[in-house]
Every structure is written in C-alpha cells, then in structure tokens.
Protein backbone atom coordinates (compact mmCIF):
# COMPACT_ATOMS: atom_id res chain seq x y z
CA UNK A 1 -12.60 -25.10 -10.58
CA UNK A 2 -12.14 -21.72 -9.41
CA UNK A 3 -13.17 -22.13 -5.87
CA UNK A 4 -10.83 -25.60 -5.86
CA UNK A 5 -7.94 -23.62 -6.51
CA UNK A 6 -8.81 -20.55 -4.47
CA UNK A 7 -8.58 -23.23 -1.44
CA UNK A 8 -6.13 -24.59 -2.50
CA UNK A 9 -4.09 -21.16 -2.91
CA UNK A 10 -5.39 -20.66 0.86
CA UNK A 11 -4.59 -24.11 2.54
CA UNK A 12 -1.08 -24.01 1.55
CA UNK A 13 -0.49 -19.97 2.44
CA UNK A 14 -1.96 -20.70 5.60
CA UNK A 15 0.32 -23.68 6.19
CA UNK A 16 3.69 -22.36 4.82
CA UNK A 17 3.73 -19.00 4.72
CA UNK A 18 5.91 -17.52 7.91
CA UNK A 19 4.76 -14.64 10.12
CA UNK A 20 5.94 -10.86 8.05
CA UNK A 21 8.70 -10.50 10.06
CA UNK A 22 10.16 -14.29 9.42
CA UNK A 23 9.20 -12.95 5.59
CA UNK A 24 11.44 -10.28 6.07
CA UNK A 25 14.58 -12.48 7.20
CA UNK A 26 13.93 -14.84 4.84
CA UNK A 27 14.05 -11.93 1.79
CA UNK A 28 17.47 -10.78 3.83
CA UNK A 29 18.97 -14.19 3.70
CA UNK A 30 17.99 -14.41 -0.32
CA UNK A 31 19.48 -11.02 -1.12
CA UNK A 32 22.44 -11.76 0.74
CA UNK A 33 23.17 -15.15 -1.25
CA UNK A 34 22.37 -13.51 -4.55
CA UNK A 35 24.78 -11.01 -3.71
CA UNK A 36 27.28 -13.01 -2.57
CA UNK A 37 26.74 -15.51 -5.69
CA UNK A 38 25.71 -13.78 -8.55
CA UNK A 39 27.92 -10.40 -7.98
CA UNK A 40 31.25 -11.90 -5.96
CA UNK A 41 30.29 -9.33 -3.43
CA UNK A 42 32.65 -9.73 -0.38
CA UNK A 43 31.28 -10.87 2.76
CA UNK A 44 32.41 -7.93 4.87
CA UNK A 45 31.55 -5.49 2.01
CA UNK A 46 28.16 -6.89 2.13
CA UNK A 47 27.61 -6.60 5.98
CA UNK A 48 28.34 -2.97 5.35
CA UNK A 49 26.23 -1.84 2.91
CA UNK A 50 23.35 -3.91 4.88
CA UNK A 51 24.44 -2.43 8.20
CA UNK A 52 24.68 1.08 6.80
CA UNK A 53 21.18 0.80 4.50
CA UNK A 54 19.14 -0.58 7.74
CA UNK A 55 17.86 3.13 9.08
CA UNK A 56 17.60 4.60 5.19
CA UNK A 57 13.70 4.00 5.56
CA UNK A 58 13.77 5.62 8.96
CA UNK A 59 11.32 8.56 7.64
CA UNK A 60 8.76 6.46 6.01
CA UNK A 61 8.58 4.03 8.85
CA UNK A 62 7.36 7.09 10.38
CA UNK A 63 5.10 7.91 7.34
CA UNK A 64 3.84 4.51 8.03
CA UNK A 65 3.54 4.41 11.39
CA UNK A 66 1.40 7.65 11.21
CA UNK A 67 -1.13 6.18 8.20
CA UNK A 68 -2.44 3.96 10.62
CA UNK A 69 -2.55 5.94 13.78
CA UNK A 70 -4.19 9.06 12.35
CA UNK A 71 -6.59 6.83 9.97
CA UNK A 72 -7.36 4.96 12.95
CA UNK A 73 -7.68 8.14 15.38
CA UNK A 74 -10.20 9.80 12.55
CA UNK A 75 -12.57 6.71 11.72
CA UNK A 76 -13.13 6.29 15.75
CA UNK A 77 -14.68 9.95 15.47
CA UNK A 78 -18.34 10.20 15.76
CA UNK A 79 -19.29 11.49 12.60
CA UNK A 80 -16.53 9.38 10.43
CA UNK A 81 -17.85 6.24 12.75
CA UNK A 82 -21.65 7.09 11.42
CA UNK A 83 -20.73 7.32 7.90
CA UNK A 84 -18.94 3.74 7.93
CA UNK A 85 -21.52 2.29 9.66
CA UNK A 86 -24.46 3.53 7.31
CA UNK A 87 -22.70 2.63 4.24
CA UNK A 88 -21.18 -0.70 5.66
CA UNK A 89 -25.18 -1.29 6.74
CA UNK A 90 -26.10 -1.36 3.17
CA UNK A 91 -24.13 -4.46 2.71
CA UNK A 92 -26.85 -7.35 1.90
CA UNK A 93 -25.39 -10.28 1.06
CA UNK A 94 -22.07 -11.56 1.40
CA UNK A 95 -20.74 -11.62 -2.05
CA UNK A 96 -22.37 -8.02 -2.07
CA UNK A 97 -20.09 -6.67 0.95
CA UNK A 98 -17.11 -8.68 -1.05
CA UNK A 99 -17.97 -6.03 -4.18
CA UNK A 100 -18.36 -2.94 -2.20
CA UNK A 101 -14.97 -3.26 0.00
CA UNK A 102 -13.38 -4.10 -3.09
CA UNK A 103 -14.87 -0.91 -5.01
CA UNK A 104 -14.49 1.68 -2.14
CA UNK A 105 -11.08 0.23 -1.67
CA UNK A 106 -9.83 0.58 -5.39
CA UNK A 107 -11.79 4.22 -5.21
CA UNK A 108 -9.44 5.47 -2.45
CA UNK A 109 -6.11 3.65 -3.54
CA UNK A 110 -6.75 5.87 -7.02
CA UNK A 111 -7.02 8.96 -5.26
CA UNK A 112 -3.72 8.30 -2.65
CA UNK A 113 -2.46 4.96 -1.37
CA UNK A 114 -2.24 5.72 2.05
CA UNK A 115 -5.58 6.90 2.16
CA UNK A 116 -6.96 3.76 0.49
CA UNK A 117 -4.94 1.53 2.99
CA UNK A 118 -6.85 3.03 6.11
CA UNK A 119 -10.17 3.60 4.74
CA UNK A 120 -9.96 -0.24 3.24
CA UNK A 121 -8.81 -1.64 6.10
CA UNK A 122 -11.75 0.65 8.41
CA UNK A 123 -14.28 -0.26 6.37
CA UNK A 124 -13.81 -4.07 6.16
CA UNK A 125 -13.95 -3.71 10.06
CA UNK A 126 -17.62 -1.96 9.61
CA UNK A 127 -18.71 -4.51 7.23
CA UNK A 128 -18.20 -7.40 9.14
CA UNK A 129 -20.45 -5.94 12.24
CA UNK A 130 -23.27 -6.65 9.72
CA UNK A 131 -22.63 -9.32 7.27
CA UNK A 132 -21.65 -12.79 7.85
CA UNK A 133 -18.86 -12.64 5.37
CA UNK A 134 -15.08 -14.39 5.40
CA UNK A 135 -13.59 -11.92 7.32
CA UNK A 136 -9.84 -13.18 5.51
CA UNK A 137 -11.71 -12.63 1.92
CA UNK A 138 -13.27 -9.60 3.47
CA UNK A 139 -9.62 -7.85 4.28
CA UNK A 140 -7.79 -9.02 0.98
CA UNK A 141 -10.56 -7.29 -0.90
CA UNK A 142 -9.83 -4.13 0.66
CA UNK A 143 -5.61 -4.65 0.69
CA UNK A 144 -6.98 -5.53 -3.15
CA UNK A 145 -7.54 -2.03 -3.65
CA UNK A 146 -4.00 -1.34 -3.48
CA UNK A 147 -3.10 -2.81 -6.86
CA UNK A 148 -3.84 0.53 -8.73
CA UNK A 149 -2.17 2.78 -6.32
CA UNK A 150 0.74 3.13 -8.94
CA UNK A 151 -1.36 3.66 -11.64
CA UNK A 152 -3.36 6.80 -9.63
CA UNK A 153 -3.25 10.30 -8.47
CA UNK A 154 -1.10 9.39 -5.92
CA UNK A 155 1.70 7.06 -8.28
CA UNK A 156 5.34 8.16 -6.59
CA UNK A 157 7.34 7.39 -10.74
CA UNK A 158 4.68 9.58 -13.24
CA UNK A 159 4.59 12.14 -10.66
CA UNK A 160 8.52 12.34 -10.09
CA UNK A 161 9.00 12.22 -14.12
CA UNK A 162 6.57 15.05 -14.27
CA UNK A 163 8.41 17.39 -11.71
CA UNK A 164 11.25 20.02 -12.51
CA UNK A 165 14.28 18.77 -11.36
CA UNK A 166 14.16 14.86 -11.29
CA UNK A 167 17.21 13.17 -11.37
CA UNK A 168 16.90 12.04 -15.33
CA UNK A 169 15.14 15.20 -16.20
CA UNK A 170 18.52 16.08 -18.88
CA UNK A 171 18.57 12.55 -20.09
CA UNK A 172 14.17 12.26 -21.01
CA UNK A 173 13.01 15.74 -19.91
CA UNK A 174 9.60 16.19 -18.01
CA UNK A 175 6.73 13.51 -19.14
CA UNK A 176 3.69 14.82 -18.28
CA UNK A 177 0.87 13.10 -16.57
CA UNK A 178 -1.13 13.18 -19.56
CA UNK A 179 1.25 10.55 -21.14
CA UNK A 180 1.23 8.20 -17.88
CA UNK A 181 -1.33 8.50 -15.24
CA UNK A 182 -4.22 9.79 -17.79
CA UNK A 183 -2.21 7.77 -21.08
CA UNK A 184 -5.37 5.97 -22.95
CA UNK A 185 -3.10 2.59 -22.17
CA UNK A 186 -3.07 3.41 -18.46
CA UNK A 187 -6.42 3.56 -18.47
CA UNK A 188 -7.59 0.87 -19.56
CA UNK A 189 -5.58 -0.84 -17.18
CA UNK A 190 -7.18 0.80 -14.15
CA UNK A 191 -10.81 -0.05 -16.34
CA UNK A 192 -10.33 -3.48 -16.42
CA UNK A 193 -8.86 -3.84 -13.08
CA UNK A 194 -11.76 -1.84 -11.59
CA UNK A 195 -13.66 -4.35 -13.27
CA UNK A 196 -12.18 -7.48 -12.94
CA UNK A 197 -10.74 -7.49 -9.09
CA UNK A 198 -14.30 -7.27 -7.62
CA UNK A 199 -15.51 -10.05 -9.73
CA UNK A 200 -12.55 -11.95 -8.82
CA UNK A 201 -12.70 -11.49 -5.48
CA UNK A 202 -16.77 -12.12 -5.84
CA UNK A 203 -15.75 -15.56 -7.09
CA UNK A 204 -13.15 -16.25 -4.12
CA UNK A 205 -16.40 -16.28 -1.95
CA UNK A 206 -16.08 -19.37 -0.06
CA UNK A 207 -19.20 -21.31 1.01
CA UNK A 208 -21.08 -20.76 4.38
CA UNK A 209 -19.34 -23.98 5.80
CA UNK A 210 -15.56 -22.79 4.97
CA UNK A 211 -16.16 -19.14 6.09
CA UNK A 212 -14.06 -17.75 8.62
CA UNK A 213 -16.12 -15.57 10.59
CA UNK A 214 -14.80 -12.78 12.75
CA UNK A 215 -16.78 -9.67 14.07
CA UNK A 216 -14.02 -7.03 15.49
CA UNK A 217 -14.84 -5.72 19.14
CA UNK A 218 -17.19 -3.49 20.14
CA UNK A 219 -15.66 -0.35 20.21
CA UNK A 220 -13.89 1.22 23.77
CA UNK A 221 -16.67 3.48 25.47
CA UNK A 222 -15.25 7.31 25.21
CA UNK A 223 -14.00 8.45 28.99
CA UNK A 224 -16.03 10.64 30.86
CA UNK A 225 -15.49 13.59 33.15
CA UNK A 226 -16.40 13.06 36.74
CA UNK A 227 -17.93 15.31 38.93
CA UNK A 228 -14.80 15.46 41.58
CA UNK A 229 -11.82 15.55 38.55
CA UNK A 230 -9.09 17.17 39.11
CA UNK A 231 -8.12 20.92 37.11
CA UNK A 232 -5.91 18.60 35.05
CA UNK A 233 -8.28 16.63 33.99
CA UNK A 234 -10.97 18.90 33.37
CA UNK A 235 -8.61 20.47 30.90
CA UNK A 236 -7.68 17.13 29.26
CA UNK A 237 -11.46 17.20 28.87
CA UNK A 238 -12.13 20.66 27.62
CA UNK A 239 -12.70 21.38 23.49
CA UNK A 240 -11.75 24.98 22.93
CA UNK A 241 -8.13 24.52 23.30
CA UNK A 242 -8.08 21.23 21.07
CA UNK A 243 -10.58 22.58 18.41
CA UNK A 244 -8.89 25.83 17.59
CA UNK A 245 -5.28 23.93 17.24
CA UNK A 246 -7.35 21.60 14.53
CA UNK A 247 -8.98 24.60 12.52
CA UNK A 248 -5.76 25.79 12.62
CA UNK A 249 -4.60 23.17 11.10
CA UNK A 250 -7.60 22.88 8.86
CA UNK A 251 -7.16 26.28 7.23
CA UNK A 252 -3.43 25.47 6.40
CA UNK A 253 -4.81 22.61 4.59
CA UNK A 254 -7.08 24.43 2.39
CA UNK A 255 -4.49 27.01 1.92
CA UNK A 256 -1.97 23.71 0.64
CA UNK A 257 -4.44 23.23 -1.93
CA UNK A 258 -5.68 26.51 -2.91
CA UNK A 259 -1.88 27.41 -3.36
CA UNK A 260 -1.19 24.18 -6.07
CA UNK A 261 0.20 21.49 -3.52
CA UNK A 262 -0.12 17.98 -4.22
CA UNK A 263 -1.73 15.35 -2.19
CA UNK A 264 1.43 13.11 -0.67
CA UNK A 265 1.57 11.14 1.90
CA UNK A 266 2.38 14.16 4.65
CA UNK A 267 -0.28 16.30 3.90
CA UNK A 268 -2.91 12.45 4.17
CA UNK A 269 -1.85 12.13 7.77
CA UNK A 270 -1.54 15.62 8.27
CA UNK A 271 -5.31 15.99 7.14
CA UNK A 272 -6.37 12.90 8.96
CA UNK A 273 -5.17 14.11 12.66
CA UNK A 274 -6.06 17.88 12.07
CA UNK A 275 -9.40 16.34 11.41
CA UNK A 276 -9.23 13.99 14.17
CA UNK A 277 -8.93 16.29 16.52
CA UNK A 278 -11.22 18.38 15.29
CA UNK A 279 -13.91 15.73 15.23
CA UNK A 280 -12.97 14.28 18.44
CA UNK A 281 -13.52 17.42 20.00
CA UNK A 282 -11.86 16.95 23.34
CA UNK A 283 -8.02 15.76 23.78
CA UNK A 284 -9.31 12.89 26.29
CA UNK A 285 -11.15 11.32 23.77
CA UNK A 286 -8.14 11.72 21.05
CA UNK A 287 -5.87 10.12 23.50
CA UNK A 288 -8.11 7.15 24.11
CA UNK A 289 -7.91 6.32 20.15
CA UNK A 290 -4.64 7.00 19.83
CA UNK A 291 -3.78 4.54 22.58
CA UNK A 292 -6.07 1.70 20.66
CA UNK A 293 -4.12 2.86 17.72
CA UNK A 294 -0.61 2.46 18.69
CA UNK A 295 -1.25 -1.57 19.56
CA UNK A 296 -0.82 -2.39 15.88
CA UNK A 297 2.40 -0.54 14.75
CA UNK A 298 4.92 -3.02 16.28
CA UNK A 299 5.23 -5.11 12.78
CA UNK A 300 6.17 -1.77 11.14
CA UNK A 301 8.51 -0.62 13.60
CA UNK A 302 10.80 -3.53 13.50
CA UNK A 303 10.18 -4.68 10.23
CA UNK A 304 10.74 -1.60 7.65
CA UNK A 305 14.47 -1.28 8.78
CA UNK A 306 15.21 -4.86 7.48
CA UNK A 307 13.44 -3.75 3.91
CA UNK A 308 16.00 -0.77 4.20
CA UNK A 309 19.09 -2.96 4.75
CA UNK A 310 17.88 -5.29 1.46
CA UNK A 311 17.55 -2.77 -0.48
CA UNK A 312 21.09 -1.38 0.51
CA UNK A 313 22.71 -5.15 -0.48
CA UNK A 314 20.63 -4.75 -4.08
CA UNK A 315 21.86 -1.78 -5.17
CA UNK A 316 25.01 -1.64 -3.64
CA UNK A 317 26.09 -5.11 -4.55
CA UNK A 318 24.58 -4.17 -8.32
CA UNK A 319 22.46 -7.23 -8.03
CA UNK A 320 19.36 -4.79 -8.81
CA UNK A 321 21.14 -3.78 -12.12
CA UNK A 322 22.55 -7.22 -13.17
CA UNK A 323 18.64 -8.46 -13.28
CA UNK A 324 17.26 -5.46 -14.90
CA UNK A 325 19.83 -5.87 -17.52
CA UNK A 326 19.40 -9.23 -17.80
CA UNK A 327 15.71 -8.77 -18.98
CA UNK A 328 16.59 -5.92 -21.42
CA UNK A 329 18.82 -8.30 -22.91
CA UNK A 330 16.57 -9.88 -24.66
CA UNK A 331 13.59 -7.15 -25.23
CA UNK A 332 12.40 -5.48 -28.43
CA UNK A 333 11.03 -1.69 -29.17
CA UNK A 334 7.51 -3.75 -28.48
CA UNK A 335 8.59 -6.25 -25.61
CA UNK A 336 10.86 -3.92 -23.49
CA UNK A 337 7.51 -2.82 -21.69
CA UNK A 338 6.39 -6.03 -20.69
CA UNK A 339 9.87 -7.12 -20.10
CA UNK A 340 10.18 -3.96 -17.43
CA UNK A 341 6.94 -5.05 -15.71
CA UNK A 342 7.72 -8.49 -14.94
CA UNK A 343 11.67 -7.49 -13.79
CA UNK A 344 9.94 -4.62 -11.27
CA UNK A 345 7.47 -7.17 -10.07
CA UNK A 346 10.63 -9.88 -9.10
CA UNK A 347 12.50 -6.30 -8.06
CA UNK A 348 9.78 -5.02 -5.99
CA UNK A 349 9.85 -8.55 -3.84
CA UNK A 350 13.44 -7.20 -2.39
CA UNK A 351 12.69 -3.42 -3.04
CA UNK A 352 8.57 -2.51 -2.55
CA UNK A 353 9.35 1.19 -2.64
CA UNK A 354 8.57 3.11 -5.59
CA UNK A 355 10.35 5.78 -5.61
CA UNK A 356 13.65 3.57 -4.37
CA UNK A 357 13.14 1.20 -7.21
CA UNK A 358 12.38 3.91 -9.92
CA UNK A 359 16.25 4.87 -8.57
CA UNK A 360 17.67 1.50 -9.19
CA UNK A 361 15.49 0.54 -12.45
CA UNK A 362 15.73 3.74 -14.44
CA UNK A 363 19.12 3.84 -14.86
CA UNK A 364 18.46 0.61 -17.27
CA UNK A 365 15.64 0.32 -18.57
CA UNK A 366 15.90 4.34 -19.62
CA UNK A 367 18.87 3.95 -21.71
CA UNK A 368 17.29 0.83 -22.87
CA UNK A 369 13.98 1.96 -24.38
CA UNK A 370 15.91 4.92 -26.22
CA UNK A 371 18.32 2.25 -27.81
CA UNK A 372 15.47 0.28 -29.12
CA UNK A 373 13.03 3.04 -29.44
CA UNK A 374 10.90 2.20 -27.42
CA UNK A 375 7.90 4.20 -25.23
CA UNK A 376 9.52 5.82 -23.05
CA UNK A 377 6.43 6.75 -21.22
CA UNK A 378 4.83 2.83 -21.27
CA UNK A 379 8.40 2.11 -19.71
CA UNK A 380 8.40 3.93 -17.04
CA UNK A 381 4.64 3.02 -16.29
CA UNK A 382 5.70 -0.47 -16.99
CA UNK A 383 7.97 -0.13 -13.86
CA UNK A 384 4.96 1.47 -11.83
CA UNK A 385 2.93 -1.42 -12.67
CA UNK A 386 5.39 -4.07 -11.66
CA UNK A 387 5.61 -1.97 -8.13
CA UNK A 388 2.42 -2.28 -7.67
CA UNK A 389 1.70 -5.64 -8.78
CA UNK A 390 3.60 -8.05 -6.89
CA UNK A 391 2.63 -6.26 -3.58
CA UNK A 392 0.03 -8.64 -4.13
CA UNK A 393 2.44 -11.06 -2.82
CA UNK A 394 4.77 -8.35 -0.45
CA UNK A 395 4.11 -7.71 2.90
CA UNK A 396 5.46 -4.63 3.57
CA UNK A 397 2.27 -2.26 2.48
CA UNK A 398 -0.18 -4.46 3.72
CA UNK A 399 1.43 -4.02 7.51
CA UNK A 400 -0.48 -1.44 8.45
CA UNK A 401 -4.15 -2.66 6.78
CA UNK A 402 -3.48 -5.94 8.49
CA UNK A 403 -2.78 -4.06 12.10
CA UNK A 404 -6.41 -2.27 11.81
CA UNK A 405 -8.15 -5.09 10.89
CA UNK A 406 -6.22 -7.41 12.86
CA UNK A 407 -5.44 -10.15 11.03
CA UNK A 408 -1.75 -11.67 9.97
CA UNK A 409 -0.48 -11.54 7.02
CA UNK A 410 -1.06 -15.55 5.67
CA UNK A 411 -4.75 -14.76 6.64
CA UNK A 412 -4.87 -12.71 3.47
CA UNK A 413 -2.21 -14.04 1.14
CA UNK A 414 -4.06 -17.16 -0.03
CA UNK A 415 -6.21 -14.60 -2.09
CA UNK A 416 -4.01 -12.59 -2.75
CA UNK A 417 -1.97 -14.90 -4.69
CA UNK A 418 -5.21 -15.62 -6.90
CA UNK A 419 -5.64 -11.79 -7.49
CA UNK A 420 -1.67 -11.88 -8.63
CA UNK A 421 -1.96 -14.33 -11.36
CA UNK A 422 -5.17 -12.59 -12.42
CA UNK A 423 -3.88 -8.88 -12.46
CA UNK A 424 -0.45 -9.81 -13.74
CA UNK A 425 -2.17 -11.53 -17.30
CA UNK A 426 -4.41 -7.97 -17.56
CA UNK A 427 -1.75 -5.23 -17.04
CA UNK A 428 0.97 -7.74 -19.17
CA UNK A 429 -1.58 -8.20 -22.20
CA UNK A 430 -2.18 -4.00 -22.21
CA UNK A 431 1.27 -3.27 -22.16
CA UNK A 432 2.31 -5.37 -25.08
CA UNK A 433 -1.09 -5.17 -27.03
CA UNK A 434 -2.70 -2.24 -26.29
C-alpha cells in the first residue's frame, strides 16, 4: 500500500507540478489575492510593498549562490573527491545507498544547513556512479536531510532567542539553548526523525522496473600546463601564490573558533573556498570548478527576489499576522504549540526564511503563549519546526541541492510529499504529547 501511494504521490507531482520558478509566480499571484481579499489591501499599496520587498533577500541570494559554488569548488578537490568516492563505494545495495544518503544527509543538516545541502546533494552524485539506485529517490533522500536543520546547531530562532540583544529580548529575556536545541522534547524529535526518514525513504524504494536511473558525467579532466604557455599562464598554473592566500585564510578560521564564533552560514562558505583553494592547489584548476559550478545558480538568481517581494505583501499587508492570530484563536496552554507548528508550516509556504518568519510570527504567538501560559520555549521551537517542515514541500532551499545534482524540482517532490505527511504526524504528536 505504501509503494501504491508513493507512485501515486510521484505520477501526479511529475504531471502537475510547474517548473520552481512558475512555483514562485504562482505563490506571488496567491499572496497577492489573499492580500487583496482577506486584508482590503489597496492595489497600488500592494504593488509597492511587493516592488519595494523584491531585493530585501539580495544578501542571502548571495549566501546561496555561494553554498553551491564553494561546496561544489571543494568536493571537485582531489582529496574531498577520494573521500566521497570511498564511502559512496561502500554502498551495496540499493535500499542500502537510500539509508546512507539519508543518514549522512540528516548528519550534516544537524551540524549547519548549508553544509548538509552541499554535502547531500555531492554525495548522492557519488552514489549513483556505483549503485543502480532511483536517482529521483536518491536526491530527495539527501534534500531529506534538511528537515532537522531547524532543530540543529545551525537553527537561525533558538540561536537568535539565545543572543544578547534580540529584538524580544525585554519582552521573554534570553532562552538558552539548553531549553530548545538540547530541550529533552527537541530531542526526541530529531531521534525519531533520524530514525524514521531513512526507513521511510527505504520503503519509497521503487522496483528495478520503475527506477529512474541516471549516472552524472564523468568528471571535466583538470587543465594542464603546456610546454610553450605563456608567463600568464604559467602563473595561473603556479601553487605558492594560491596556497598561502588559503592558509591564510585557514588560520583565520581556526582563530574564528578558538575566539567563541559560531558556525553561520559565512564562515560555511568561507571555510569551503579557503579550503578549496587550498586543496586545489593551483588557481587553474579552481577556475575550472568554479566555471562547472556557476551553470546551476540561474534558478537562485532569478528566483529568491520573487520570495523577497511575497514576503514584503505578507507582512506588510498583515496577512502574516491575521493567520497567525487566527490559529491562536482557538489554542490552549497545551495546544498553542501544535497550533504554532502547523500556522509556520502554511507561513513558511509564502515566507521559507527563518529568521524572516520568526519576525512576523513572534510578535503573536509570544504574547500568546504568556496569556495562556504556555511554553514559551516549545513555542518558539514549535515555529522552528513548522520552518522546517513544510520545506518538504518549498522549493526555495532545495534550489541549490537540485542544481548539483541536476535534477528539477518535480523530480524530487513526489517523495517529498510522502516524507511531509510522515514528519508532520511525528514532530505534531511530540509537541502536544511529549
């Protein structure tokens, strides 16, 4: 029954479900009528706040935009190339190199999202060179990964409640990480996720005769110095120049985290092309990766702006309040968490940015939990959660996984889905039982 409505699930992604970007003008279109609708917003007044939102996300799009081109620069490295390929070579079986994505993928979303969305996305590539595995089932299990991120190291709403200064920091004070990312309820989410999203994905296995089979190139031959080059391009080949700007680089890393910094998003891609050029050794052969890097970005350059300009219509129109309040209106001291979860999963469809929706929830369901008396910790991992959660169903993180492994986005959503009905029941049963 399982595998019935895991193709069914797939069939009807791959048939209906738009390319991203018609995703993304769709979601505009939807936020615009709701707008318009539910809050009277003006039509001109509504432009405006669209118009004037579209380059808010101008700096992540750059984050972005670098997670996959240094990720991509440092697992074309020698060494980092060796190390996928052994591990991807102990991959038997294909419901076997289903498990391991899945774990290595869930490993490295835990310890930093952006990290996990690279390494997941390189090391489905790897795995498919030696297994005859769904290469669609292959990449969801490593995008799968991603479900935890909120819930990790790396989780953008514990870590701002736990840091002087936040913007609610009179009206709850600082909440340590000990009562959110390392809470006894928060982990037994990540427990049972870690156990139940391999297994899941383990079941989605389709037989040998509905497998979609794909082995990604062979990988571009590194350029070579000729006998006759030019000055210029002997130095374009020369390491000593290169290697000592990436040590450089190197040593202010360890000196980051010898001196207490935090691993963000920044210091990921600043660590993965200090490395890369390290490993790479000569700028020739950095250049050649970065130009096989650069093909994928385009869906990231000319989507994220239209995710900036939805979220400008929600919370400018109010439309992100009036449907958080709307779901406190009817929560208890016991309910308001699950009640938070499910309104940041619908929110997180027209806002997937954490720290951007922990702006727009907070606001209401802060106020709310201290009227009823409820967690305030569970809350504000409740909204975490419901980040993270329907991304299973957003397109806007899985952009860059999908441009390394080079797949579109309904090639992966079909599961997906399955994995969102499946993680939604766990994380909603914890939070209201647990």
């Amino acid at each position: 029954m399982f595998q019935r409505a895991t193709r069914l699930s797939v069939r009807l992604v791959e048939r209906f479900l738009p390319d991203a970007y018609v995703f993304v003008l769709i979601f505009t279109a939807l936020a615009a009528i709701a707008a318009l609708t539910v809050e009277r917003t003006p039509p001109l007044e509504l432009i405006r706040y669209w118009g004037t939102g579209f380059w808010e996300l101008l700096g992540f799009s750059m984050q972005m935009l670098l997670v996959l081109v240094t990720g991509f620069i440092l697992a074309k490295t020698p060494p980092v190339a060796r190390a996928l390929t052994a591990l991807a070579s102990r991959c038997r079986t294909p419901k076997n190199a289903i498990v391991v994505v899945t774990l290595v993928a869930l490993a490295a979303n835990w310890i930093n999202w952006g990290f996990g969305l690279v390494i997941g996305a390189l090391f489905a590539r790897e795995v498919a060179r030696h297994v005859r595995v769904d290469y669609r089932l292959l990449v969801a299990s490593a995008y799968s990964g991603f479900i935890i991120w909120h819930g990790g190291l790396s989780g953008s709403i514990p870590l701002t409640i736990a840091t002087e200064g936040h913007f609610l920091q009179d009206a709850i004070g600082l909440i340590p990480t000990s009562q959110t990312i390392f809470a006894p309820f928060n982990l037994i989410i990540i427990g049972l996720l870690v156990i139940a999203v391999p297994l899941i994905n383990r079941a989605m296995t389709p037989s040998d005769k509905d497998a979609v089979l794909f082995t990604p190139p062979d990988d571009a031959k590194p350029p070579v110095l000729e006998d006759d080059a030019t000055p210029a391009v002997r130095l374009e080949h020369g390491w000593i120049l290169s290697v000592a700007i990436g040590l450089a680089g190197l040593v202010y890393l360890a000196d980051h985290f010898l001196s207490g910094g935090s691993l963000n998003l920044n210091i990921v891609n600043y660590g993965f092309l200090m490395l890369g050029i390290v490993l790479h050794r000569t700028p020739a052969r950095l250049l050649a990766a970065l130009q096989e890097a650069i093909k994928g970005g385009a869906g990231i350059v000319i989507q994220f702006p239209f995710y900036a300009g939805i979220m400008a219509i929600l919370v400018g129109s109010g439309l992100a309040t009036t449907m958080s309040e709307w779901f406190v209106s009817f929560a208890t001291d016991r309910t308001l968490p699950l009640w938070t979860f499910l309104s940041a999963g619908l929110i997180n469809m027209f806002v997937p940015s954490g720290g951007g929706q922990w702006a727009v929830q907070a606001p209401v369901m802060i106020p709310a939990a201290q009227a009823l008396g409820a967690d305030l910790p569970r809350v504000a991992m409740a909204v975490a959660w419901g980040d993270a959660w329907t991304s299973m169903l957003q397109p806007f993180f899985a952009l860059p996984l999908l441009a390394i492994a080079g797949l579109k986005i309904k090639d992966i959503m079909g599961y997906c889905l399955m994995l969102l009905f499946a993680s939604g029941f766990i994380i909603s049963a914890v939070l209201l039982l647990v």
